[in-house]
Protein backbone atom coordinates (compact mmCIF):
# COMPACT_ATOMS: atom_id res chain seq x y z
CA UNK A 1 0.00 0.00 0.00
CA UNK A 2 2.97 2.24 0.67
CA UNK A 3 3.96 1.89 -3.20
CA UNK A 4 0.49 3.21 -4.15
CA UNK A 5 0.12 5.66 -2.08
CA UNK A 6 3.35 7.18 -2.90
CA UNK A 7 2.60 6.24 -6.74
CA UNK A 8 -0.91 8.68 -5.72
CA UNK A 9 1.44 11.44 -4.15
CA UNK A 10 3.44 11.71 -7.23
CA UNK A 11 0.79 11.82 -9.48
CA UNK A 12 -0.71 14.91 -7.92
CA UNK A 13 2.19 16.61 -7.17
CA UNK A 14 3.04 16.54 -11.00
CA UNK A 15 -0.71 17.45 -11.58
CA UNK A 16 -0.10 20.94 -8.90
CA UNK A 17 3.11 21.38 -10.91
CA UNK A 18 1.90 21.10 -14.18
CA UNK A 19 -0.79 23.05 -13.39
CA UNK A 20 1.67 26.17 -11.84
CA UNK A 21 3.64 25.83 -15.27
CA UNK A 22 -0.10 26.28 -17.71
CA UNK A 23 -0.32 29.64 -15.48
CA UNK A 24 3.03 30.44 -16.15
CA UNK A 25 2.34 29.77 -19.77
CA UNK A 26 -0.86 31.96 -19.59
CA UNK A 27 0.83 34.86 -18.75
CA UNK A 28 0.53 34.51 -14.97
CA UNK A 29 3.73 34.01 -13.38
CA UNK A 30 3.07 32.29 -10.40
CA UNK A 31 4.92 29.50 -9.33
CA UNK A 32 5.40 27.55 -6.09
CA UNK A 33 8.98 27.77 -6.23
């Protein structure tokens, strides 16, 4: 269970990151770095 919930983590962490880089794409330069 540890595998998929790390495999779960990951997936949503690229999703928020992904996400941050559209914005950045849009013209809004927010970023959670």
């Amino acid at each position: 269970m540890k595998g998929e919930a790390r495999w779960t983590w990951m997936v949503e962490q690229a999703g928020y990151l992904t996400g941050h880089y559209i914005a950045v794409d849009g013209g809004q330069h927010r970023t959670a770095f």
